[in-house]
C-alpha atoms as a PDB file:
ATOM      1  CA  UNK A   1     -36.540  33.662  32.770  1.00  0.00           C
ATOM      2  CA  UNK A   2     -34.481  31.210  31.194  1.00  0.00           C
ATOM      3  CA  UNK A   3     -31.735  28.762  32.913  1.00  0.00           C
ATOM      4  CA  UNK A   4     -29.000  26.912  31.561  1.00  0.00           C
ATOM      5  CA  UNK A   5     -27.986  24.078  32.822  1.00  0.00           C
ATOM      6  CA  UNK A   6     -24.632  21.786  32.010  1.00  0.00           C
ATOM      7  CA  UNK A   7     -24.121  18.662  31.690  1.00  0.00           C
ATOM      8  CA  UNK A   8     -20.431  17.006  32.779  1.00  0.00           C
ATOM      9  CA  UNK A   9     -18.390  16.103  29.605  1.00  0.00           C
ATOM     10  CA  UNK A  10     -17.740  12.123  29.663  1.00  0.00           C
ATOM     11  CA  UNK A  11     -14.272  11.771  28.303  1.00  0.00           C
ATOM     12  CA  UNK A  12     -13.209   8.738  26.872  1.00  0.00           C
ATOM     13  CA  UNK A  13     -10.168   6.914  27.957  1.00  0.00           C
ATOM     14  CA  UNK A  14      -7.338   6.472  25.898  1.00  0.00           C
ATOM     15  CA  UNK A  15      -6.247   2.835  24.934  1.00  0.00           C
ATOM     16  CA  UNK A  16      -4.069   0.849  26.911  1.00  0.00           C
ATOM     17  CA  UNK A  17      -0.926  -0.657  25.947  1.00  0.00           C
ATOM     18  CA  UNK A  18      -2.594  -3.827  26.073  1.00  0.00           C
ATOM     19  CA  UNK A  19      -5.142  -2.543  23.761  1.00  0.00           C
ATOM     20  CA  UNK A  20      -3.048  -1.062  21.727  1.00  0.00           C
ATOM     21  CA  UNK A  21      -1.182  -4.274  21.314  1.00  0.00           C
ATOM     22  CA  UNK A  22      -4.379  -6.729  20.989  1.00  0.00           C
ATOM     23  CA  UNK A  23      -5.133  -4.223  17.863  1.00  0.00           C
ATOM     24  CA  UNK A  24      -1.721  -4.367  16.377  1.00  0.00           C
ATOM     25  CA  UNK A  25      -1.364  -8.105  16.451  1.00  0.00           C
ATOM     26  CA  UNK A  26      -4.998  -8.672  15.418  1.00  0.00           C
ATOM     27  CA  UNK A  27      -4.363  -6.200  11.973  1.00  0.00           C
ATOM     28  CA  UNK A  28      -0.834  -8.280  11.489  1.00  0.00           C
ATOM     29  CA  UNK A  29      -2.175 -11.238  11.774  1.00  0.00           C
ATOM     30  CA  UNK A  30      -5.161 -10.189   9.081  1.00  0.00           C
ATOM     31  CA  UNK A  31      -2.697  -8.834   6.660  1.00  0.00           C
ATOM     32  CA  UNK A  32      -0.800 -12.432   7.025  1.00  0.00           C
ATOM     33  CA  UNK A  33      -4.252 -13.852   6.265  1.00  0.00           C
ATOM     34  CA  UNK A  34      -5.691 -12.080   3.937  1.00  0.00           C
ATOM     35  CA  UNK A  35      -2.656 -12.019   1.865  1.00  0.00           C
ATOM     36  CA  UNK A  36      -2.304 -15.690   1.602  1.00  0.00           C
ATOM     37  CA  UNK A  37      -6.077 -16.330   1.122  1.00  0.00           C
ATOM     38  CA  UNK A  38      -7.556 -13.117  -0.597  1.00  0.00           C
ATOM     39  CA  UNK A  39     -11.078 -11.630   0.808  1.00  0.00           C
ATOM     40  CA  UNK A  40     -12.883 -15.010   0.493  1.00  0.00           C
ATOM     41  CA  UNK A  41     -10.218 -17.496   1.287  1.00  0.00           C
ATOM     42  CA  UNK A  42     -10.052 -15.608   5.070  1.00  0.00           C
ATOM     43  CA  UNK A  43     -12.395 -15.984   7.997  1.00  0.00           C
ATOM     44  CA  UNK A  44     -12.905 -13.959  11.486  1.00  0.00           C
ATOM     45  CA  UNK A  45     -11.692 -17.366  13.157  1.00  0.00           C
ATOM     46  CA  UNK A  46      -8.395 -17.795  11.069  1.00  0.00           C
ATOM     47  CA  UNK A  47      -7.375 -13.900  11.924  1.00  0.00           C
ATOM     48  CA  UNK A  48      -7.859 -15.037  15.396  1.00  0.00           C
ATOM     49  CA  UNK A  49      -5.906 -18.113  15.343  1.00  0.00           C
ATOM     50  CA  UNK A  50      -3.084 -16.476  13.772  1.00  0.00           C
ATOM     51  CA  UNK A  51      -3.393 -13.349  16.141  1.00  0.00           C
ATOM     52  CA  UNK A  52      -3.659 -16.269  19.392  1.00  0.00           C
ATOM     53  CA  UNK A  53      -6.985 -14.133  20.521  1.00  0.00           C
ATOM     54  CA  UNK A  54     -10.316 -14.948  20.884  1.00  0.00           C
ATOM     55  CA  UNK A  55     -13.087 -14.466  17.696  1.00  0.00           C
ATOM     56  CA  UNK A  56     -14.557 -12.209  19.735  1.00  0.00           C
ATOM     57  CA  UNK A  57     -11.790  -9.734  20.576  1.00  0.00           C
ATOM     58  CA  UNK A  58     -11.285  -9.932  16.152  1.00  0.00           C
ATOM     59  CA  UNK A  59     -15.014  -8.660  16.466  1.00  0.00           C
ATOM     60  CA  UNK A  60     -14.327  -5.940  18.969  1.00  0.00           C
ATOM     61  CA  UNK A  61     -11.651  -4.116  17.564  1.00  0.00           C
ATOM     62  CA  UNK A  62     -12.190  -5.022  13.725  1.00  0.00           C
ATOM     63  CA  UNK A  63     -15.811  -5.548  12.954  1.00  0.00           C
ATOM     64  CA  UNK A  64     -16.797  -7.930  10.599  1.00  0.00           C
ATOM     65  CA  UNK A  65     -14.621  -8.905   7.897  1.00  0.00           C
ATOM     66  CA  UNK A  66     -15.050  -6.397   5.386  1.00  0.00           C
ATOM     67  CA  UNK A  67     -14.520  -3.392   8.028  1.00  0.00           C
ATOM     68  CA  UNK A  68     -11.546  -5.416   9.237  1.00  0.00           C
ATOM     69  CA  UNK A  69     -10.150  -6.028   5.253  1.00  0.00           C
ATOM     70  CA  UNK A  70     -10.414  -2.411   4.822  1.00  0.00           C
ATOM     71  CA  UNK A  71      -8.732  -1.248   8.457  1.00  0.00           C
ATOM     72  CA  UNK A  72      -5.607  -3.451   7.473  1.00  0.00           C
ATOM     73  CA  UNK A  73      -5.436  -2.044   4.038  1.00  0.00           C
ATOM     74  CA  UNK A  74      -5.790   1.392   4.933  1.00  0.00           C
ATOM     75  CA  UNK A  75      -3.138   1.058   8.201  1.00  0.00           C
ATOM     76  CA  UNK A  76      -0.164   1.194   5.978  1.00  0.00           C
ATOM     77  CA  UNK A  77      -1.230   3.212   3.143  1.00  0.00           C
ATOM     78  CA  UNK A  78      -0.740   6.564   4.920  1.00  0.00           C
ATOM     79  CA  UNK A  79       2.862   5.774   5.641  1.00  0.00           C
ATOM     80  CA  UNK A  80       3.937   4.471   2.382  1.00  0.00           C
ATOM     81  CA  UNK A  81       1.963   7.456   0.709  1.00  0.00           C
ATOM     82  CA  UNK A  82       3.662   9.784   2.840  1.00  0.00           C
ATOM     83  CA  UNK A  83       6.901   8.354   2.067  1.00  0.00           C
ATOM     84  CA  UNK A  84       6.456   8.822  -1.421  1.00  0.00           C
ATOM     85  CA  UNK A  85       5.326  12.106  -1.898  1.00  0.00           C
ATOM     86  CA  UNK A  86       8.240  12.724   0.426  1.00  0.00           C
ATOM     87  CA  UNK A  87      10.770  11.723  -2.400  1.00  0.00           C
ATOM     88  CA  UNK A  88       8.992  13.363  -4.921  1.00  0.00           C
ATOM     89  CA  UNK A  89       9.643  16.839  -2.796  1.00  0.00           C
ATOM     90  CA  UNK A  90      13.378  15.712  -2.503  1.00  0.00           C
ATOM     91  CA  UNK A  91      13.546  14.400  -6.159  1.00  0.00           C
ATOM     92  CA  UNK A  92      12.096  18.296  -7.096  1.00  0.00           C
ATOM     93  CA  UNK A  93      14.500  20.143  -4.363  1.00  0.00           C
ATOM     94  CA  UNK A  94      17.141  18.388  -6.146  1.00  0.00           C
ATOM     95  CA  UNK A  95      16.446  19.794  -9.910  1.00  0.00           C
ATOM     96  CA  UNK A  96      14.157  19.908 -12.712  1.00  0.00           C
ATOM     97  CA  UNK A  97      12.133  16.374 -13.112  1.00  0.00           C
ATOM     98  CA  UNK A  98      13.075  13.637 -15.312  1.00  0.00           C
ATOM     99  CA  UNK A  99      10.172  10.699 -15.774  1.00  0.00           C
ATOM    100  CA  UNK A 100      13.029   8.367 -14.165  1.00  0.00           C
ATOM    101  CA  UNK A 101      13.100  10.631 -10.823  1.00  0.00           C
ATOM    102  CA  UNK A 102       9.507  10.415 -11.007  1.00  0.00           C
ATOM    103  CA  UNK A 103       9.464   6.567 -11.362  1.00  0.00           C
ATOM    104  CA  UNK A 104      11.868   6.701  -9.157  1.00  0.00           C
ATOM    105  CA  UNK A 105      10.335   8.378  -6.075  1.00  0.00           C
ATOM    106  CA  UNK A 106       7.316   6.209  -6.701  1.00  0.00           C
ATOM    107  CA  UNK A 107       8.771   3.170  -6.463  1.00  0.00           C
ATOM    108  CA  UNK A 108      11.678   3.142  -4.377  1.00  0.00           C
ATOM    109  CA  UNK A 109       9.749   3.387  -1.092  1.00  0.00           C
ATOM    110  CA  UNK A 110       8.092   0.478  -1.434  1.00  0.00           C
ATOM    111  CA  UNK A 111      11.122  -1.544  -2.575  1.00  0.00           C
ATOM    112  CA  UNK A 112      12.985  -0.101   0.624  1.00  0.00           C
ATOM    113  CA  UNK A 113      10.111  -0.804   3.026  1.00  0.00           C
ATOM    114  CA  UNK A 114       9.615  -4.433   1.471  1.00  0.00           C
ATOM    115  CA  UNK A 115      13.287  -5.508   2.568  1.00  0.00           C
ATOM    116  CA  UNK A 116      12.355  -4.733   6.113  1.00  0.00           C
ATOM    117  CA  UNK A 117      10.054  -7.424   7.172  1.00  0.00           C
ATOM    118  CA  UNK A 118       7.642  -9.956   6.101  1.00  0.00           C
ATOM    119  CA  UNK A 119       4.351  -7.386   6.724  1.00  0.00           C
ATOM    120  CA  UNK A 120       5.197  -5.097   3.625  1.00  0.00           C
ATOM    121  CA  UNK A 121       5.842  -8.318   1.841  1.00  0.00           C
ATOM    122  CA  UNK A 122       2.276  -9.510   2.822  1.00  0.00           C
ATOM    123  CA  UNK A 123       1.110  -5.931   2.010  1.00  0.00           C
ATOM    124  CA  UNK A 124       2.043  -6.018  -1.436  1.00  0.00           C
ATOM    125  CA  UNK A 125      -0.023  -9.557  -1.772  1.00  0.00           C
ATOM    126  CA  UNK A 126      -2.630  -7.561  -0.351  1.00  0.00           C
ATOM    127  CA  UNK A 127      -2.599  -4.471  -2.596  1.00  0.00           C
ATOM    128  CA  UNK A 128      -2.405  -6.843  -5.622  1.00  0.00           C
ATOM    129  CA  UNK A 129      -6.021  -8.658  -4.170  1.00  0.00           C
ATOM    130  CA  UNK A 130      -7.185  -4.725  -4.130  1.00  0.00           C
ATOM    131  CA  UNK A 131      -6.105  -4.178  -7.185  1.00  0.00           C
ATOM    132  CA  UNK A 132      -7.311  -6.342  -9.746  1.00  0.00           C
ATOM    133  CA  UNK A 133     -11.210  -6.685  -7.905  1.00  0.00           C
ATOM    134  CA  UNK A 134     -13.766  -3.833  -8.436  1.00  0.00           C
ATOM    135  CA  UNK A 135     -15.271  -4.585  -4.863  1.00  0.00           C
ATOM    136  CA  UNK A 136     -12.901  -2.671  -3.719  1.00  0.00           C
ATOM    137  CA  UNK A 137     -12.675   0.398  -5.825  1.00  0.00           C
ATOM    138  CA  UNK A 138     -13.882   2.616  -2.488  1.00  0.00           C
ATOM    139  CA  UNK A 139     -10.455   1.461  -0.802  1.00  0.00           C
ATOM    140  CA  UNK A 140      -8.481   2.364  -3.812  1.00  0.00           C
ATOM    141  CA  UNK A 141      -9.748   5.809  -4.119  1.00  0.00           C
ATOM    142  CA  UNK A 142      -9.289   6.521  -0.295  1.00  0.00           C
ATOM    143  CA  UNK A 143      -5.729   4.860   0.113  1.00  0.00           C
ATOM    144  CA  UNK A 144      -4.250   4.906  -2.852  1.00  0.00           C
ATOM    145  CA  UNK A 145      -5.637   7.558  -5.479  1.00  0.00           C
ATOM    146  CA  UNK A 146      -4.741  11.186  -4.489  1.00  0.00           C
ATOM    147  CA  UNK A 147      -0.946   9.841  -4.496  1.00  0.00           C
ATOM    148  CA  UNK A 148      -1.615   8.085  -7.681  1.00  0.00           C
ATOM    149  CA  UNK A 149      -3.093  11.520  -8.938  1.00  0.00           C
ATOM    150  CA  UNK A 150       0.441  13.620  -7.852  1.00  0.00           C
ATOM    151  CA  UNK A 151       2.155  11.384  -9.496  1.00  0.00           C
ATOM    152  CA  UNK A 152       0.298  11.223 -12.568  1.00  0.00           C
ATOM    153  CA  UNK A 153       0.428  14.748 -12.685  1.00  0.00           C
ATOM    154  CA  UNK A 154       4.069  14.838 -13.158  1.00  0.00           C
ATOM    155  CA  UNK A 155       4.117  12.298 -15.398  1.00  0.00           C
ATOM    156  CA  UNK A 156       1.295  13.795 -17.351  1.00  0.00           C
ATOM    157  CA  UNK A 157       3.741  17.362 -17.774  1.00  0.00           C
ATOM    158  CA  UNK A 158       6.759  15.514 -18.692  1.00  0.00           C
ATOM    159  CA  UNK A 159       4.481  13.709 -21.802  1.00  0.00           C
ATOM    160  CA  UNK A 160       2.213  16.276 -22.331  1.00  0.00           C
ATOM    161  CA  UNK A 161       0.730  15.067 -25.679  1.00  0.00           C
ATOM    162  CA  UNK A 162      -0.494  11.466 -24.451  1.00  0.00           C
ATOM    163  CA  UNK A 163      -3.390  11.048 -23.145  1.00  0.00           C
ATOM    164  CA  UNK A 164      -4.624  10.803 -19.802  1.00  0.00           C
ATOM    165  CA  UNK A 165      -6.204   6.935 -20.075  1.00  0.00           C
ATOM    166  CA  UNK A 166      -2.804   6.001 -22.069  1.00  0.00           C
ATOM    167  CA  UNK A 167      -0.658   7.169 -18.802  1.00  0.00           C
ATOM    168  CA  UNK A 168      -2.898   5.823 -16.419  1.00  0.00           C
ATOM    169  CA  UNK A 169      -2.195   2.162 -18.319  1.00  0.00           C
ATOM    170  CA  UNK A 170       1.077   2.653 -18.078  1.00  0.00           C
ATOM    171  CA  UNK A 171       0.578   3.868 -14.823  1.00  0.00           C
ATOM    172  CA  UNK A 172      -0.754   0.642 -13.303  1.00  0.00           C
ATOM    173  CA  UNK A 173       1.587  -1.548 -15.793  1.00  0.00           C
ATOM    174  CA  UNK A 174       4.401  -0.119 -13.689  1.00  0.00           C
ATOM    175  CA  UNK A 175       2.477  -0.456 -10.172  1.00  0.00           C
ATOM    176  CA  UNK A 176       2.086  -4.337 -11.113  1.00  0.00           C
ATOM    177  CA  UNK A 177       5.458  -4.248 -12.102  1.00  0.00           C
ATOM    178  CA  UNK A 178       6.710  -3.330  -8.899  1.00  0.00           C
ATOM    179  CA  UNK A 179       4.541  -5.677  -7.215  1.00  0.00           C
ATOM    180  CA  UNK A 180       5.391  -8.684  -9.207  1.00  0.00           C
ATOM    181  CA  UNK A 181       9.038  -7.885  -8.415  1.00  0.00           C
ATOM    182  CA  UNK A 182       8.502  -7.827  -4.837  1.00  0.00           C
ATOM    183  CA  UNK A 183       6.136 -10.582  -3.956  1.00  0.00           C
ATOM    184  CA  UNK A 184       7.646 -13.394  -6.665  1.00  0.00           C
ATOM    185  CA  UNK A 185      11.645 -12.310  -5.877  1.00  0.00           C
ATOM    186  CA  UNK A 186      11.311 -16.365  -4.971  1.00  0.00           C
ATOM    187  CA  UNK A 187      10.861 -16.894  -8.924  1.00  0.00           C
ATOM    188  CA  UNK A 188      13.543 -14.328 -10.230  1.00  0.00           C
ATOM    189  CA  UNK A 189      16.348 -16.011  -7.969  1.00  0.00           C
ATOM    190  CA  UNK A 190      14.823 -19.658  -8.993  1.00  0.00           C
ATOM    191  CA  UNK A 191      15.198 -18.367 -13.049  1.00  0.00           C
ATOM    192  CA  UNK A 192      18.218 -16.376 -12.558  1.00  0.00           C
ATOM    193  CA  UNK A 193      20.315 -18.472  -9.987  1.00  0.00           C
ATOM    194  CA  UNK A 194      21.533 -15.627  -7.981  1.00  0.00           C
ATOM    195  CA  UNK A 195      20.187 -12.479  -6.380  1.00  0.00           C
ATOM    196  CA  UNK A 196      20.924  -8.877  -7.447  1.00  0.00           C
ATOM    197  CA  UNK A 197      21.393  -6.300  -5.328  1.00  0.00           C
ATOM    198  CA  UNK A 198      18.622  -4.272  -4.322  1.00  0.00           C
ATOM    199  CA  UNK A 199      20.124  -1.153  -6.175  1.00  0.00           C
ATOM    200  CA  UNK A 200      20.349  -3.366  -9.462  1.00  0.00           C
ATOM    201  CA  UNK A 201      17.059  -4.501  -9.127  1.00  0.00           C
ATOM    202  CA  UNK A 202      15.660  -1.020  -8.450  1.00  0.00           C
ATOM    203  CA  UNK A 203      17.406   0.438 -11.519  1.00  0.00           C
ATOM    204  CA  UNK A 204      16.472  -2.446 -13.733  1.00  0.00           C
ATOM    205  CA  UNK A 205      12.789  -2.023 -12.843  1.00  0.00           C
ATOM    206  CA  UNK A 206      12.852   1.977 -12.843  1.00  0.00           C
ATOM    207  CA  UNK A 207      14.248   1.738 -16.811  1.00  0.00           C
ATOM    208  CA  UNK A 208      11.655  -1.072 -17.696  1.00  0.00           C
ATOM    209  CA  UNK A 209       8.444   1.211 -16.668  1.00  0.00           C
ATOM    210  CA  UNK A 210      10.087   4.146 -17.683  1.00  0.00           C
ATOM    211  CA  UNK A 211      10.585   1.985 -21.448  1.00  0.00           C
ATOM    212  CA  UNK A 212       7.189   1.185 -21.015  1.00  0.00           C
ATOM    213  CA  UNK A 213       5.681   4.644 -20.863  1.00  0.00           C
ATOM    214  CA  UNK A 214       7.677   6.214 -23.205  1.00  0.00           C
ATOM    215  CA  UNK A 215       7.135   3.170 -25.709  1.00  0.00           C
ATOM    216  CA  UNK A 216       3.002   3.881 -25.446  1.00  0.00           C
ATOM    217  CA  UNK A 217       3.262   7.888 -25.407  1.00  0.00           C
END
């Protein structure tokens, strides 16, 4: 004769506020970091100053560095992908696809989220760090690929006969575009003595990666 006997499920609390709000400025205060220092140039202790929290509480809710470099990649990536497979739907409800509504619907997300705050300015700092150094190869293929791929899709149909290495170049030559634009505007208003409009600038930098990729297919 067999009996069962159960066992009481332990459920976990959910966050506080307070929590919640220790994490938040913890993860702002390592993008701030991060992006003016890269990786290396950042420590545990100068996320914490910045945050006003103790080492320890960095420790808690981040790990160590590299856990916490990853966690404040990967906390905007979802939105901004999201975003932009968003206008891709709207850019395909609206007709047939043209590279420039491709471009387009890539690129004018992050333009529009940049001019709302100093964190998706930092953010493109840090997506430039991730960029350009191998070591982090396993964040770019969680955050940033499978968008990259969609994308590259459509591009790949509109220029069927060119390779898929020769669009991925392009590919990235328009990413760095973008982020040039956004995280050295300081240098285009110092060269050009004045400011375009953010529609201007969008336009100028959709036709110059759209030039780009149509110059190498």
């Amino acid at each position: 004769m067999f009996f069962m006997t159960t066992v009481p499920l332990t459920r976990q609390r959910a966050p506080s506020k307070r929590s919640l709000e220790t994490v938040a400025r913890i993860l702002d205060a390592s993008e701030t970091v991060f992006a003016r220092g890269g990786f290396d140039g950042a420590s545990l202790r100068d996320i914490a100053a910045e945050a006003g929290v103790q080492v320890g509480l960095v420790h808690h809710h981040g790990g160590g560095k590299a856990e916490l470099f990853h966690k404040t990649v990967a906390r905007r990536a979802e939105a901004l992908s999201h975003a932009r497979r968003e206008a891709l739907a709207a850019a395909k409800a609206a007709g047939p696809l043209d590279l420039r509504a491709v471009l387009t619907a890539f690129l004018a997300p992050y333009l529009r989220l940049a001019r709302t705050g100093t964190h998706w300015l930092n953010y493109a700092r840090l997506v430039a760090y991730v960029s350009v150094d191998p070591r982090w190869r396993g964040i770019c293929a969680e955050c940033f690929d499978p968008t990259a791929e969609v994308f590259l899709d459509e591009i790949s149909t509109l220029l069927p006969d060119t390779p898929r290495p020769v669009l991925a170049a392009g590919f990235i030559f328009a990413v760095s575009s973008m982020l040039a634009l956004v995280t050295t505007q300081w240098r285009v208003e110092a060269l050009g003595s004045d400011t375009l409009e953010a529609d201007i600038q969008l336009d100028h930098l959709v036709r110059y990666c759209e030039a780009g990729l149509r110059a190498t297919a």
